[in-house]
N, C-alpha and C. Protein backbone atom coordinates (compact mmCIF):
# COMPACT_ATOMS: atom_id res chain seq x y z
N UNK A 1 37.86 -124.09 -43.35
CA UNK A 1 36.64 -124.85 -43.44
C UNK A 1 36.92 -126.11 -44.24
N UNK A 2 36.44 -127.13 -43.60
CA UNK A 2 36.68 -128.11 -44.51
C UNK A 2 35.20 -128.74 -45.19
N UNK A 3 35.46 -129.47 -46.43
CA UNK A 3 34.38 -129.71 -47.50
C UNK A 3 34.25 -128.80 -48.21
N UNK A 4 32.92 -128.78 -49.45
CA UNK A 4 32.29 -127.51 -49.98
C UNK A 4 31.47 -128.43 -50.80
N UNK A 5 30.33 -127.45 -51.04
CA UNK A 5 29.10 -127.34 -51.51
C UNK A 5 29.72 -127.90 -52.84
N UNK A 6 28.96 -128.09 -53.48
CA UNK A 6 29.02 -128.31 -55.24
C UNK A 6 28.10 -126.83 -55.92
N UNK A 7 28.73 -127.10 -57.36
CA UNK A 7 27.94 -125.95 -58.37
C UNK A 7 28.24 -124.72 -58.20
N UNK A 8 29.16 -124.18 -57.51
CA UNK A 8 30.04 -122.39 -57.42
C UNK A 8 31.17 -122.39 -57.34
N UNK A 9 31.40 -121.26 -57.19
CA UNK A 9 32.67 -120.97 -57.13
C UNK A 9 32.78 -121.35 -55.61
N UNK A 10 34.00 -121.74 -55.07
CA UNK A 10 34.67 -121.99 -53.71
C UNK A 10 32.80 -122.31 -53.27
N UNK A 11 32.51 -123.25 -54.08
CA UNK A 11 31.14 -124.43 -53.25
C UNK A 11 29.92 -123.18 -53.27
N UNK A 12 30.24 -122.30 -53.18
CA UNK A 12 29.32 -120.71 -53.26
C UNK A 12 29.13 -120.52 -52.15
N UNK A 13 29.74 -120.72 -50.82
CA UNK A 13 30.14 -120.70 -49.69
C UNK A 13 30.34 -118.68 -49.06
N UNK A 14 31.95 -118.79 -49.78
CA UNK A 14 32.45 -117.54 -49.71
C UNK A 14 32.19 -116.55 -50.38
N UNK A 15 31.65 -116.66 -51.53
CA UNK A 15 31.07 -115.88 -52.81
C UNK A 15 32.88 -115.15 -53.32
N UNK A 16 33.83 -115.94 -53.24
CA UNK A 16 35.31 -115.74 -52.98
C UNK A 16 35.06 -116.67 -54.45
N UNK A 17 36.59 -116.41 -55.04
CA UNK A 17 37.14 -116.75 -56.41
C UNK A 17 38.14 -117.80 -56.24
N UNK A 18 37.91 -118.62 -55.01
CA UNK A 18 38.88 -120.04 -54.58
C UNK A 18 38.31 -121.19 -55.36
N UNK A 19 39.92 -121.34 -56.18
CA UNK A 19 39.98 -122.99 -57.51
C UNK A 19 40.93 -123.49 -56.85
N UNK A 20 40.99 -124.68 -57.35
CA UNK A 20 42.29 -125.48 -56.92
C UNK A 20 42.75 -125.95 -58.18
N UNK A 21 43.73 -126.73 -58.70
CA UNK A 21 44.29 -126.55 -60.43
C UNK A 21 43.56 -127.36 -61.08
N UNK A 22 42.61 -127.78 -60.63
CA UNK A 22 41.17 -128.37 -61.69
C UNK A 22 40.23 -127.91 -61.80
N UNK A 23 40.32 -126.75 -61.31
CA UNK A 23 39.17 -125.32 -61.66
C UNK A 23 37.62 -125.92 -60.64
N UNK A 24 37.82 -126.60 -59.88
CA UNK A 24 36.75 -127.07 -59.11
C UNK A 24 36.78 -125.96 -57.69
N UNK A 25 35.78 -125.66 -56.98
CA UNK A 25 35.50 -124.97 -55.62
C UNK A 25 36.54 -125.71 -55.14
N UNK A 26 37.23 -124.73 -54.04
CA UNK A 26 37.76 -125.33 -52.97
C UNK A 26 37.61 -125.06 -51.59
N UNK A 27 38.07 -126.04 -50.75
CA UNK A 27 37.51 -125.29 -49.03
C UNK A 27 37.07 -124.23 -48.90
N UNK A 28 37.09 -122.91 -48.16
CA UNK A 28 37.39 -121.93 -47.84
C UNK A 28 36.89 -121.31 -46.84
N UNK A 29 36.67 -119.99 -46.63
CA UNK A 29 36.24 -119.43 -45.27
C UNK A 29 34.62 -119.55 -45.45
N UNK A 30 34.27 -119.51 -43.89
CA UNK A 30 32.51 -119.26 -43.90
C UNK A 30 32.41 -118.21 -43.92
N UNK A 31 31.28 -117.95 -44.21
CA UNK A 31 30.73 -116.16 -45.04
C UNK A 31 30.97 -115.26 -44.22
N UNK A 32 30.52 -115.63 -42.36
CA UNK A 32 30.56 -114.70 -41.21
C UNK A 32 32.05 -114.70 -40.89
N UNK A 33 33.09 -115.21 -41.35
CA UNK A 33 34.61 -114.71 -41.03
C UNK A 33 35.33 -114.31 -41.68
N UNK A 34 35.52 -113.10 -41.67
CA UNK A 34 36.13 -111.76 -42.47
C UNK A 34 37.66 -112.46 -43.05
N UNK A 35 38.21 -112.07 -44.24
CA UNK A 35 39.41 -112.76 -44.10
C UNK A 35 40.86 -111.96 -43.77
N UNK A 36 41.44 -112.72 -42.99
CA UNK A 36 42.60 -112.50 -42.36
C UNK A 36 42.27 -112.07 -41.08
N UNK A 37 40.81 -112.02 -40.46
CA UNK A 37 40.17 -112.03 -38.93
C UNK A 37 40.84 -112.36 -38.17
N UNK A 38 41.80 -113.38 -38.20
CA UNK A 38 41.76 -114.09 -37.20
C UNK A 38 43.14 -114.01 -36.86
N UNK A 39 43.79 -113.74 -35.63
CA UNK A 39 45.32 -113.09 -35.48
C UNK A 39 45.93 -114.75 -34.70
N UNK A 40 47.07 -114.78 -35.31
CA UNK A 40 48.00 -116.20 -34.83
C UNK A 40 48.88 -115.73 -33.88
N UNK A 41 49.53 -116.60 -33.10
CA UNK A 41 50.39 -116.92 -31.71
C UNK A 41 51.67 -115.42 -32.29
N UNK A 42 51.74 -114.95 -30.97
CA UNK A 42 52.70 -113.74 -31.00
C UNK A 42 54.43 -114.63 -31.29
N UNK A 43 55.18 -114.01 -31.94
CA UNK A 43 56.69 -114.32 -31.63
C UNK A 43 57.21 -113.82 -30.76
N UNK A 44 58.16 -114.77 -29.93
CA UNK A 44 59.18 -113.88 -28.87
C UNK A 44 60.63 -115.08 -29.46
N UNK A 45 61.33 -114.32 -29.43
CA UNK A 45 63.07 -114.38 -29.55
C UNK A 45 63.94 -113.30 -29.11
N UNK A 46 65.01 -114.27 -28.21
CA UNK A 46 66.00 -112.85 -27.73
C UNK A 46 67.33 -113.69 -27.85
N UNK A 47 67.97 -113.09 -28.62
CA UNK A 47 69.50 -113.78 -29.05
C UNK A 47 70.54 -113.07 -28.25
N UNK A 48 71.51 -113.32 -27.79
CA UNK A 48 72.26 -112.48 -27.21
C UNK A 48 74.14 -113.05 -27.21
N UNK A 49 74.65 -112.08 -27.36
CA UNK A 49 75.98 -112.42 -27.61
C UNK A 49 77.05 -111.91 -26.66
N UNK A 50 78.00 -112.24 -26.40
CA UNK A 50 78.96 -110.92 -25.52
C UNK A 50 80.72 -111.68 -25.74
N UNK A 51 81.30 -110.82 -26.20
CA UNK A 51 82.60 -111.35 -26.74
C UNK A 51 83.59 -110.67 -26.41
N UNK A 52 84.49 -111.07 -26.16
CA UNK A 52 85.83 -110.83 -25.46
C UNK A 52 87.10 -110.52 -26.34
N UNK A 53 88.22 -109.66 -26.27
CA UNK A 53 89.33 -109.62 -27.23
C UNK A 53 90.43 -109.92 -26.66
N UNK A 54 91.65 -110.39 -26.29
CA UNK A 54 93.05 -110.44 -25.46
C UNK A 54 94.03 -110.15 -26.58
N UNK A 55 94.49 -109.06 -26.20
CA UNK A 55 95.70 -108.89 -27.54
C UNK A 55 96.76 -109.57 -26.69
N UNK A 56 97.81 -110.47 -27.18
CA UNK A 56 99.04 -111.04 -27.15
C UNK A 56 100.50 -110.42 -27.16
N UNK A 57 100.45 -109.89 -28.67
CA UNK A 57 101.07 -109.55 -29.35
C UNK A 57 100.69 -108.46 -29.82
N UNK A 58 101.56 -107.63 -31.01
CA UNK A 58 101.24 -106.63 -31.57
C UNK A 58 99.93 -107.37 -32.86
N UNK A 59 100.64 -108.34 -33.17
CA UNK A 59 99.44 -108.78 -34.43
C UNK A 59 98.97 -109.84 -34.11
N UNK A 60 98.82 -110.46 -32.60
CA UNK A 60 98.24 -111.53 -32.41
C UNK A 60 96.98 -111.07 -30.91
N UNK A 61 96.33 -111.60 -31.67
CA UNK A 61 94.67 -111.23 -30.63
C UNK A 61 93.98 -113.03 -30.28
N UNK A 62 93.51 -112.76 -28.90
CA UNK A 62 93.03 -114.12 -28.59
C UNK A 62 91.25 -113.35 -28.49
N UNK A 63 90.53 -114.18 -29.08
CA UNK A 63 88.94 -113.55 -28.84
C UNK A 63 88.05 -114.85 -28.03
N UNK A 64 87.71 -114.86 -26.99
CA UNK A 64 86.54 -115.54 -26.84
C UNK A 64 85.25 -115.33 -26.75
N UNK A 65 83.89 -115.97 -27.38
CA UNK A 65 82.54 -115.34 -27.35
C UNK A 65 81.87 -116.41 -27.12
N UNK A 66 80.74 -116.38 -26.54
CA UNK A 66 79.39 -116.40 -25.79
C UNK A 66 78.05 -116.41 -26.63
N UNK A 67 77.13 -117.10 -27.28
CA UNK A 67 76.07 -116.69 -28.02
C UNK A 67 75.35 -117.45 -27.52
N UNK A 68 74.25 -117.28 -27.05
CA UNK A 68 72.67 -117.70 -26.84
C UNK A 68 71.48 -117.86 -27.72
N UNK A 69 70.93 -118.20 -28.27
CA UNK A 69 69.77 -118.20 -28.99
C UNK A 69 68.52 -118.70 -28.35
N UNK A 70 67.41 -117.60 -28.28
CA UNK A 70 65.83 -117.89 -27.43
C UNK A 70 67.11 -118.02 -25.93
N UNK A 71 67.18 -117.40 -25.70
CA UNK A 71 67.84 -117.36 -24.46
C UNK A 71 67.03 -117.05 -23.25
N UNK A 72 65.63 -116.92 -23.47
CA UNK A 72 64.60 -117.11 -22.33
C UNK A 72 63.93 -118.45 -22.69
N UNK A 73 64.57 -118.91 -23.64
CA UNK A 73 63.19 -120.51 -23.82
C UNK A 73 62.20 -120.33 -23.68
N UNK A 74 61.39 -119.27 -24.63
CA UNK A 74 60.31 -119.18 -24.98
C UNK A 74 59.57 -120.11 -25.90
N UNK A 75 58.48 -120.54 -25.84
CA UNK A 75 57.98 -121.71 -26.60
C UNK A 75 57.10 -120.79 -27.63
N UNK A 76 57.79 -121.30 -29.10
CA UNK A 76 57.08 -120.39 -30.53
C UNK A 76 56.14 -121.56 -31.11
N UNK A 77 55.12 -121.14 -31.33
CA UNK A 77 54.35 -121.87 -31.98
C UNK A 77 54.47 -121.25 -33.50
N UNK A 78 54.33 -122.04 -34.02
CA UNK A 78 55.05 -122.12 -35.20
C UNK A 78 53.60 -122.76 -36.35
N UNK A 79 52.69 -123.16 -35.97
CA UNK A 79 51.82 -123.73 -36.50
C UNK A 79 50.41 -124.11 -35.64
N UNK A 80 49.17 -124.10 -36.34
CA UNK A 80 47.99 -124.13 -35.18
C UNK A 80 47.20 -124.72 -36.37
N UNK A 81 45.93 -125.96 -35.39
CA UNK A 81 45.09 -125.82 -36.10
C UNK A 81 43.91 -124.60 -36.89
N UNK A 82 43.42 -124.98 -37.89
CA UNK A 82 42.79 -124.19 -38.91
C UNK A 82 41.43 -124.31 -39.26
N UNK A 83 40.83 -125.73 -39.45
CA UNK A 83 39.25 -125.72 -39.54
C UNK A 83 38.75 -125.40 -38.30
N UNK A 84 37.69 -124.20 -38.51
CA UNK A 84 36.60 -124.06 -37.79
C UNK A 84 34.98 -124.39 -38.42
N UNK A 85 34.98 -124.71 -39.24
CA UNK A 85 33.86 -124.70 -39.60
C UNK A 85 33.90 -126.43 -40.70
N UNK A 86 32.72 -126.61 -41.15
CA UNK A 86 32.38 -127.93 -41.98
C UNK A 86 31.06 -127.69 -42.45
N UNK A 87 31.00 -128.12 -43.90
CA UNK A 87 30.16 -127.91 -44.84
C UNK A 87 29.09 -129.40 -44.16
N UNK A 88 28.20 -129.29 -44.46
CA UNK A 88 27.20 -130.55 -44.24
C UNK A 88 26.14 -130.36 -45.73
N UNK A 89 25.89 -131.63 -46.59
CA UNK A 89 25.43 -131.59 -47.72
C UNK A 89 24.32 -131.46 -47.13
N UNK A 90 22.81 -130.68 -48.05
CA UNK A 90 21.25 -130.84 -47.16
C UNK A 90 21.29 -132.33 -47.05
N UNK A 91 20.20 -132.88 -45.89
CA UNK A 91 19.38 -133.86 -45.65
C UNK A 91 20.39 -134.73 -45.01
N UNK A 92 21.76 -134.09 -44.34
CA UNK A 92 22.99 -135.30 -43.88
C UNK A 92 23.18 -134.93 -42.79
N UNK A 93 23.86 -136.08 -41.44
CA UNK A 93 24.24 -135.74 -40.66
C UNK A 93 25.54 -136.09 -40.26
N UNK A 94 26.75 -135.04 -39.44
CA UNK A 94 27.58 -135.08 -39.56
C UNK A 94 28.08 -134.66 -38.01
N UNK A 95 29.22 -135.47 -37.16
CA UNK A 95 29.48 -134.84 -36.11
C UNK A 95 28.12 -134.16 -34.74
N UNK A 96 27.09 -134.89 -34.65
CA UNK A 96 25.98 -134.46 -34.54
C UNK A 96 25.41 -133.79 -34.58
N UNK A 97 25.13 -133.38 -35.74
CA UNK A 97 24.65 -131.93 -36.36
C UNK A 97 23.89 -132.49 -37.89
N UNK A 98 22.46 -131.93 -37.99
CA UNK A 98 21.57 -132.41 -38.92
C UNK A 98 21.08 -131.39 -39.88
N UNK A 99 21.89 -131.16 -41.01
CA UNK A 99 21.35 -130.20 -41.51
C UNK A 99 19.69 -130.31 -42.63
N UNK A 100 18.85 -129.53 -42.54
CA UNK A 100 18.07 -130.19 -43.25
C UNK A 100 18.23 -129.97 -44.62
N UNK A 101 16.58 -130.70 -45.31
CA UNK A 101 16.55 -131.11 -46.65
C UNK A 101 16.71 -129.82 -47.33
N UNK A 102 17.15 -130.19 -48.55
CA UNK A 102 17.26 -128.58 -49.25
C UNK A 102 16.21 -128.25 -50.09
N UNK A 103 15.67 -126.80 -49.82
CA UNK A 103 14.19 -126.29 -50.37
C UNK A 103 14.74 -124.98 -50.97
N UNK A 104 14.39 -125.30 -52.05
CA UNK A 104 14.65 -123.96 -52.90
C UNK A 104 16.21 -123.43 -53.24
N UNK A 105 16.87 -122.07 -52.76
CA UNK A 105 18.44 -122.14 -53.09
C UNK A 105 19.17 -122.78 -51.96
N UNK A 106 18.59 -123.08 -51.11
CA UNK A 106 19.14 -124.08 -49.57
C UNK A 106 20.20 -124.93 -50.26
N UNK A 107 21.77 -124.86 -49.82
CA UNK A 107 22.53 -125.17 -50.43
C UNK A 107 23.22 -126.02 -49.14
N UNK A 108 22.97 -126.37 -48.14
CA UNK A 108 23.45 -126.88 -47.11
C UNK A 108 23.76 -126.61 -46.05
N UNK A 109 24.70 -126.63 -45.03
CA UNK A 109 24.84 -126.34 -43.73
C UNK A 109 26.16 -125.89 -42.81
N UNK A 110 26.73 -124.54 -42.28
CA UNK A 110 27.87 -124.65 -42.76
C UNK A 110 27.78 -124.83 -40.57
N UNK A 111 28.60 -126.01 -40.38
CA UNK A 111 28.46 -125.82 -38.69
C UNK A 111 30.03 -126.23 -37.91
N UNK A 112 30.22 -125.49 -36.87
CA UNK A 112 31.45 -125.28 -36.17
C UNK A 112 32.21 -126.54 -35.92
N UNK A 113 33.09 -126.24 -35.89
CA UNK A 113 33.98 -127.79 -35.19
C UNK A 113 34.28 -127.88 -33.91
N UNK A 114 33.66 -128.72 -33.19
CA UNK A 114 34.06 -128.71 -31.78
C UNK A 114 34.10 -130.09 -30.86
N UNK A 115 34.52 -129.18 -29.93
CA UNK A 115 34.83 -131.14 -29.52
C UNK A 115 33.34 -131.67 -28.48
N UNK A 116 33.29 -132.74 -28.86
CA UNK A 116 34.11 -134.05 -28.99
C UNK A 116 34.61 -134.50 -30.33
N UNK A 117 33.52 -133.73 -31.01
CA UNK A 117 33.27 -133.98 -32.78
C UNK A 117 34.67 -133.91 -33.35
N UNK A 118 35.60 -132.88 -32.93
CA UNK A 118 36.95 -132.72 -34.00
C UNK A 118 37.83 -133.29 -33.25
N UNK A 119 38.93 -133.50 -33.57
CA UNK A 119 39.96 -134.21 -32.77
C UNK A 119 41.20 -132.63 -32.53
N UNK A 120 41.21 -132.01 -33.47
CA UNK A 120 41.78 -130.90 -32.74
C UNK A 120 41.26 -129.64 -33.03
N UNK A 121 40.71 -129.02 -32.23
CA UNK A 121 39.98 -127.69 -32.15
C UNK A 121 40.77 -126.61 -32.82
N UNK A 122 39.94 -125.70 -33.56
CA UNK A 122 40.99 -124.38 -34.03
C UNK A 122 41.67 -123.38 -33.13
N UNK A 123 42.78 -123.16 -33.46
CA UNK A 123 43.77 -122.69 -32.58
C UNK A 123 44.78 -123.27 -31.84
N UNK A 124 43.98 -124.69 -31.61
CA UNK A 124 45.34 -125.28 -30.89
C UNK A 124 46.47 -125.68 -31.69
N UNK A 125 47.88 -125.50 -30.94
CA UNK A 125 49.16 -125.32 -31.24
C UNK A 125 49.42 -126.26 -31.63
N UNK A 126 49.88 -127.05 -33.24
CA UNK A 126 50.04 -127.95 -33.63
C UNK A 126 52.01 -128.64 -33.97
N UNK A 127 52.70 -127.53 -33.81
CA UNK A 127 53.67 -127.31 -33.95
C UNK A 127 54.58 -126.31 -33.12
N UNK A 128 55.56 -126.40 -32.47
CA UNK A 128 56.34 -125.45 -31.51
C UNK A 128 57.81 -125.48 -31.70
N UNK A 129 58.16 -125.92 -32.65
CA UNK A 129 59.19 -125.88 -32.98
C UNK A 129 60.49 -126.13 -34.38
N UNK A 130 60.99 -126.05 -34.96
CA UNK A 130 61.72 -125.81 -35.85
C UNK A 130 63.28 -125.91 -36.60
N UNK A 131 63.73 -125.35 -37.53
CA UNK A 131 65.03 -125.95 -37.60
C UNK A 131 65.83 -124.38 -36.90
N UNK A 132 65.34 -123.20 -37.16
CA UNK A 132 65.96 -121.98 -36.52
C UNK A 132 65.11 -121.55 -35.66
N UNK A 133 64.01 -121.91 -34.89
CA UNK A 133 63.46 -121.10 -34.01
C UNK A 133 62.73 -122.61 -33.09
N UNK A 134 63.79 -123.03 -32.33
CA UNK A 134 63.38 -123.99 -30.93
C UNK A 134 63.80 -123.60 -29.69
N UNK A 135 64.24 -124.43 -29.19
CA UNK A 135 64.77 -124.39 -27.43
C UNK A 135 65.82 -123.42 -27.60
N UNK A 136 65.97 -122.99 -26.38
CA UNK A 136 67.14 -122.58 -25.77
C UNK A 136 68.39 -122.78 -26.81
N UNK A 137 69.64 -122.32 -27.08
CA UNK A 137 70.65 -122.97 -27.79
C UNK A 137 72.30 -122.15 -27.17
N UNK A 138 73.10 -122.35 -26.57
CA UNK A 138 73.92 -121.95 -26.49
C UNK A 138 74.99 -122.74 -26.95
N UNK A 139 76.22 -121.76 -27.69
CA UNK A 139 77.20 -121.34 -28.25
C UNK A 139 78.69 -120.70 -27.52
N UNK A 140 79.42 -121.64 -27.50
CA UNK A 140 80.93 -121.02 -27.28
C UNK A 140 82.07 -121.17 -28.19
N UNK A 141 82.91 -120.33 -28.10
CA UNK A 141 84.03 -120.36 -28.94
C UNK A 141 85.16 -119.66 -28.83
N UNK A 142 86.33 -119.44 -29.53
CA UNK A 142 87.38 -119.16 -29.16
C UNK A 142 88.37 -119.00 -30.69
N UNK A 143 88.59 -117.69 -31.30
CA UNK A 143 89.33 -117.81 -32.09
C UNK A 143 91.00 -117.06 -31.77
N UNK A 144 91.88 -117.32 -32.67
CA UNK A 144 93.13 -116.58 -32.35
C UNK A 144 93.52 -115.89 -33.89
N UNK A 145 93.00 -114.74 -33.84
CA UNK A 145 93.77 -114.10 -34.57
C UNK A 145 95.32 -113.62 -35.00
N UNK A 146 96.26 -113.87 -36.34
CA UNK A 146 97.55 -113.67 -36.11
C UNK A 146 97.43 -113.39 -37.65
């Protein structure tokens, strides 16, 4: 969620114990989403190797090997957007959405992000790749043991 209320803890939003290192509220979840609800992009990786030995000699061995990494080129998402939700102060409007004036403990307005309003919707894949988990990668080699 992005924003927060003033005067609570985590804006008094979450009724959650979220500071940031100036002891002020910070973002956090809206009240109706349980935390850790929400399940992220599955992993797939399949590494695969297959290696060879040629003895020569009595103490000399020729080895050649084969290694693949993501050897189906599976695409890992690795990162996704995160706000679903946005605080709106009473009596403001935001993303077209009007929350009203505040009467009594009316503390503001907590409303979804969606498009056209956000530029990237929650869930979508913001990242797919990495320094150990990208494309395809194959590996050859050849040592001689003696």
């Amino acid at each position: 969620m992005s924003a927060n209320a003033g005067g609570g803890i985590d804006g008094g939003l979450t009724g959650g114990t979220m500071s940031s290192s100036s002891g002020l509220g910070t973002p956090g979840r809206a009240p109706f989403v349980g935390r850790n609800s929400i399940k992220g992009p599955d992993f797939n990786n399949l590494d695969f190797r297959i290696a060879r030995t040629f003895p020569i000699h009595e103490k000399i061995n020729f080895q050649v090997l084969g290694e693949a990494f993501n050897l189906l080129n599976h695409p890992n998402i690795l990162s996704e957007a995160t706000t679903g939700y946005f605080y709106i102060k009473p009596g403001a409007t935001a993303d077209g959405v009007t929350c009203p004036a505040a009467t009594g403990t009316f503390n503001g307005c907590i409303a979804p992000e969606v498009a056209p309003f956000t530029s990237t919707p929650v869930g979508t894949p913001t990242g797919t790749s990495g320094v150990l988990y990208t494309e395809r990668q194959l590996q050859f080699s050849a040592k001689l043991f003696f």
